[in-house]
Protein backbone atom coordinates (compact mmCIF):
# COMPACT_ATOMS: atom_id res chain seq x y z
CA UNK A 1 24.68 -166.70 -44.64
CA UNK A 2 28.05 -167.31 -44.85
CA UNK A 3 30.12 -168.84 -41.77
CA UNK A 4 33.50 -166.98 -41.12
CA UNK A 5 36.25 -168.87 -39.77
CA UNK A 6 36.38 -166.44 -36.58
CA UNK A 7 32.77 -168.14 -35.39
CA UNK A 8 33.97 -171.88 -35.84
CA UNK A 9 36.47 -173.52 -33.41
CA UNK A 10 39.55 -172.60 -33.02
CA UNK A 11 41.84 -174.75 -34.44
CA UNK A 12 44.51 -176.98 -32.98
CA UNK A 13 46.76 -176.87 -35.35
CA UNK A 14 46.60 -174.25 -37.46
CA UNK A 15 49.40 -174.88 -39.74
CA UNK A 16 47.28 -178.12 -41.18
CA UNK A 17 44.05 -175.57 -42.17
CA UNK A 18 40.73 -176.22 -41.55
CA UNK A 19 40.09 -178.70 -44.33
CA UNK A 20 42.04 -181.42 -42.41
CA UNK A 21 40.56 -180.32 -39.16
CA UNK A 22 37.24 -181.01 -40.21
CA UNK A 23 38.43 -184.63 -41.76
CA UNK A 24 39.64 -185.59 -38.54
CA UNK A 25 36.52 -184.38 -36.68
CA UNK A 26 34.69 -186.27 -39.33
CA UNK A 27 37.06 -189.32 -38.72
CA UNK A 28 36.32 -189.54 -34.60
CA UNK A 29 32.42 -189.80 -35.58
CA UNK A 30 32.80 -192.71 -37.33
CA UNK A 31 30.80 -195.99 -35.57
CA UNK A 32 32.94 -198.50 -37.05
CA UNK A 33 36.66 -198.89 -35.85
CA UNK A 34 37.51 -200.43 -39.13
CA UNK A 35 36.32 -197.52 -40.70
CA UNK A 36 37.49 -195.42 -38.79
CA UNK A 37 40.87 -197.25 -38.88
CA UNK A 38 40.50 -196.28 -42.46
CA UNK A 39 39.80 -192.87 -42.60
CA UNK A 40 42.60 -192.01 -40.07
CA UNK A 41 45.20 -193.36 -42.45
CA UNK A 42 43.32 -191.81 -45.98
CA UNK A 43 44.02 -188.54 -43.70
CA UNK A 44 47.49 -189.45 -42.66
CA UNK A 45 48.07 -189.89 -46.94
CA UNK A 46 46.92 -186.48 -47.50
CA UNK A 47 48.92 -184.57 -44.64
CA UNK A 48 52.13 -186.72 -46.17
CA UNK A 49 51.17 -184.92 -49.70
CA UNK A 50 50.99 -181.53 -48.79
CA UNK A 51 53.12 -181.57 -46.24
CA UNK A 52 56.03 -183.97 -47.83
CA UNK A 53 59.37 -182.74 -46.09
CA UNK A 54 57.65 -182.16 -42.43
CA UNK A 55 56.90 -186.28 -42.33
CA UNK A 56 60.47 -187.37 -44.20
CA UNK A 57 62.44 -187.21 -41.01
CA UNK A 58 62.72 -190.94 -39.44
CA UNK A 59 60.48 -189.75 -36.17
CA UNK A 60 58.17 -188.51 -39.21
CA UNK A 61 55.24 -191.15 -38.76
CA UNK A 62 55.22 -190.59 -35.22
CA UNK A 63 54.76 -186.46 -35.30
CA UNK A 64 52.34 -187.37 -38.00
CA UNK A 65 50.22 -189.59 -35.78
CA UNK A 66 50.93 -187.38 -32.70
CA UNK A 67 49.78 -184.37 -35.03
CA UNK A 68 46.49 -186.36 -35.64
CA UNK A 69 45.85 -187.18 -32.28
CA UNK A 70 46.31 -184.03 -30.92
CA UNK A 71 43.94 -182.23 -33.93
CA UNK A 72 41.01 -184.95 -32.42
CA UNK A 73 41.61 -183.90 -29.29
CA UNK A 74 42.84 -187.12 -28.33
CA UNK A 75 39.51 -188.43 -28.94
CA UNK A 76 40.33 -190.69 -31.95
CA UNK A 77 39.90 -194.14 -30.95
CA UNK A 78 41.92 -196.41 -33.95
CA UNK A 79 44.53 -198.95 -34.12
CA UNK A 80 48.00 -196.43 -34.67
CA UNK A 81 50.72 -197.64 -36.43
CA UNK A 82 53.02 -195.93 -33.92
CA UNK A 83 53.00 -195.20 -30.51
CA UNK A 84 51.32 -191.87 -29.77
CA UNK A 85 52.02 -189.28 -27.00
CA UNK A 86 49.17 -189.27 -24.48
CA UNK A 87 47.67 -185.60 -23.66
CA UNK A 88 49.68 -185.98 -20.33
CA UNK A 89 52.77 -186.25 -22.52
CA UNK A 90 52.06 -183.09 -24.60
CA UNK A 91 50.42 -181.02 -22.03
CA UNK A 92 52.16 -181.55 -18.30
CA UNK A 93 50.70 -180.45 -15.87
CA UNK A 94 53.04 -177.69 -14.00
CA UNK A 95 54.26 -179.14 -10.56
CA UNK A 96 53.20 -176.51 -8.03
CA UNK A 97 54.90 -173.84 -6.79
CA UNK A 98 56.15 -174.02 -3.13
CA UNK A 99 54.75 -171.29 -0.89
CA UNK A 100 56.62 -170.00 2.36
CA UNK A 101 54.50 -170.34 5.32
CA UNK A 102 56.28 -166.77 6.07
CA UNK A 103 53.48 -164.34 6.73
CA UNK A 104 53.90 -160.74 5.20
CA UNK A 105 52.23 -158.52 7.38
CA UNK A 106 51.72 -155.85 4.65
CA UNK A 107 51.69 -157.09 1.22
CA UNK A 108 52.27 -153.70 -0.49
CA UNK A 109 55.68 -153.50 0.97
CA UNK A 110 56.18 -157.20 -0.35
CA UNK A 111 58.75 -159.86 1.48
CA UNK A 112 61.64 -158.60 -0.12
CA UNK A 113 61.32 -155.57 2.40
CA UNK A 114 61.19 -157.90 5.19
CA UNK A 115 64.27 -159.11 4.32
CA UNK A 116 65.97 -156.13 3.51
CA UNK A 117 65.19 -154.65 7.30
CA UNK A 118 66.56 -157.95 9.12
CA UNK A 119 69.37 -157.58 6.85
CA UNK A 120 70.29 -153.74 7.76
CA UNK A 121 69.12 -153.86 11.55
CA UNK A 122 71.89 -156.62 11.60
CA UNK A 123 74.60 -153.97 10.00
CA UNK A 124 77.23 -151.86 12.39
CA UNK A 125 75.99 -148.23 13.50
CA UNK A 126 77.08 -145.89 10.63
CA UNK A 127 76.85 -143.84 7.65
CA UNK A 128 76.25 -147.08 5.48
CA UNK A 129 73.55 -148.13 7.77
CA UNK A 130 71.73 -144.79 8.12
CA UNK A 131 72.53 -144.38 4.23
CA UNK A 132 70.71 -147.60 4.01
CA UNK A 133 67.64 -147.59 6.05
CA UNK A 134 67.11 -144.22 4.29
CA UNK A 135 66.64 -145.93 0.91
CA UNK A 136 64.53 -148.45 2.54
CA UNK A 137 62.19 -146.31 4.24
CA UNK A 138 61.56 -144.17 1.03
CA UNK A 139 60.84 -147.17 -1.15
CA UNK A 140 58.30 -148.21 1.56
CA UNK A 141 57.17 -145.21 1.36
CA UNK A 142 57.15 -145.25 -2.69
CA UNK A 143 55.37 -148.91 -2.49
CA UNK A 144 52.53 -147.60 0.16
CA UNK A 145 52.11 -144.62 -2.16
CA UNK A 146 51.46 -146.98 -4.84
CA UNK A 147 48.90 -149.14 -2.84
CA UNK A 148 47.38 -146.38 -1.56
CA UNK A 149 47.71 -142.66 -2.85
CA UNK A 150 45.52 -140.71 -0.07
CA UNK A 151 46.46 -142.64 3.37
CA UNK A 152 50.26 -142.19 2.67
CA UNK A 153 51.78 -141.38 6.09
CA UNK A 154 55.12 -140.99 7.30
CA UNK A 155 54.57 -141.85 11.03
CA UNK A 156 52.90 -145.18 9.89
CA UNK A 157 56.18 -145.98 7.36
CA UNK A 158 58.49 -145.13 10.10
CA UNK A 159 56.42 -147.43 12.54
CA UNK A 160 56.04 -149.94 10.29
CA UNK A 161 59.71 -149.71 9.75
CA UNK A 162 60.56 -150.62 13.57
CA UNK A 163 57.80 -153.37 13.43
CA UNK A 164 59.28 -155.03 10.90
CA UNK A 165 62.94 -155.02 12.59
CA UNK A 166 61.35 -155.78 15.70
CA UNK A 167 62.42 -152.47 17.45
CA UNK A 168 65.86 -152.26 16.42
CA UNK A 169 65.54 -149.68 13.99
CA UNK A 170 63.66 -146.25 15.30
CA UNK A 171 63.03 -143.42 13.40
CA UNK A 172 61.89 -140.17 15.26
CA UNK A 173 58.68 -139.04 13.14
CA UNK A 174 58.55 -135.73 14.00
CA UNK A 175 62.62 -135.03 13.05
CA UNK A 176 62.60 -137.96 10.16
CA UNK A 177 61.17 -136.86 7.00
CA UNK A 178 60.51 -138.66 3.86
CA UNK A 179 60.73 -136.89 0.60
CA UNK A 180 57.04 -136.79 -1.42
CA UNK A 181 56.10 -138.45 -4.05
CA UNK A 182 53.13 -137.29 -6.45
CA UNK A 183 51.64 -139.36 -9.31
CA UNK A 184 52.77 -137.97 -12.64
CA UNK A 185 50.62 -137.74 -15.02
CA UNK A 186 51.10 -139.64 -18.37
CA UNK A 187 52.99 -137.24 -21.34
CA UNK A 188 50.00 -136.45 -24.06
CA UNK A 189 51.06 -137.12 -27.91
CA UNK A 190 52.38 -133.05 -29.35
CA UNK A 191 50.62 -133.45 -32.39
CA UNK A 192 47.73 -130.87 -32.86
CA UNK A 193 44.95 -131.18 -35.29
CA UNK A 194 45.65 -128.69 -38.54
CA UNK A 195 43.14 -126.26 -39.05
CA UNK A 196 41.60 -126.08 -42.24
């Protein structure tokens, strides 16, 4: 039965083909270092013939080497005629991210809402600031509906709204509405089947 190439390994460098994949493999099973020495550089002659104008820069040898290191994994253990990268070198590790000890107290409405509210309970009485808190309150709104489409609830937004700027901004339930928001369902294709 025949063996496609979609069962084998994937390969590490694809642009080299599987024939010099499998040399290299073959090369890091060789016992004998001398051999193995050998076989590295028989390889090395072949990827410089078929691939004659990748190698022909002066840092040429080195991506070469680098190229067969990388293909074995980083496994091949032979005396290089260059330095090679280390797998540290080619694949860093990411340093981690920084987290916030902030707490969010409702991750649907995300941190950037947080902010938002300190920002416009901090803003003059006015039409800018009403204007404002409006927008915020409806994309809260908007953000629980997306969290949660059946336990939307305007009382809870506008409370959660005067939690977050720690009572400075009140919003009368019963006189403050929100506008609704309904999920839209997704536009179907217009073509029809032709009868025949």
């Amino acid at each position: 039965m025949l063996t496609y190439n979609t069962q084998l390994k994937p390969l590490a460098l694809p642009e080299y083909g599987r024939m010099i994949h499998q040399m290299v493999e073959y090369a890091t099973q060789i016992p004998d270092r001398d051999e193995r020495t050998r076989c590295a550089f028989a390889i090395a002659k072949i990827m410089k013939n078929l691939f004659p104008q990748e190698f022909a820069s002066p840092d040429g040898e080195r991506k070469m080497w680098d190229h067969i290191n990388i293909i074995s994994d980083f496994k091949l253990d032979i005396d290089f005629p260059v330095e090679v990268s280390s797998a540290e070198a080619i694949h860093p590790k990411p340093e981690p991210i920084p987290y916030g000890d902030q707490n969010i107290r409702h991750r649907y409405y995300g941190k950037n809402i947080q902010m938002m509210i300190d920002r416009v309970a901090e803003l003059e009485e006015g039409p800018e600031k009403d204007s404002l808190i409006s927008m915020i309150a409806h994309h809260m709104k908007k953000l629980m509906f997306t969290h949660n489409k059946e336990g939307v609830n305007d009382a809870r937004i506008l409370r959660d709204l005067a939690e977050y700027s720690k009572g400075r901004i009140q919003l009368d339930p019963e006189t403050y509405i929100l506008h609704e928001f309904r999920e839209i369902e997704p536009v179907q294709n217009g073509k029809k089947k032709k009868k025949k």
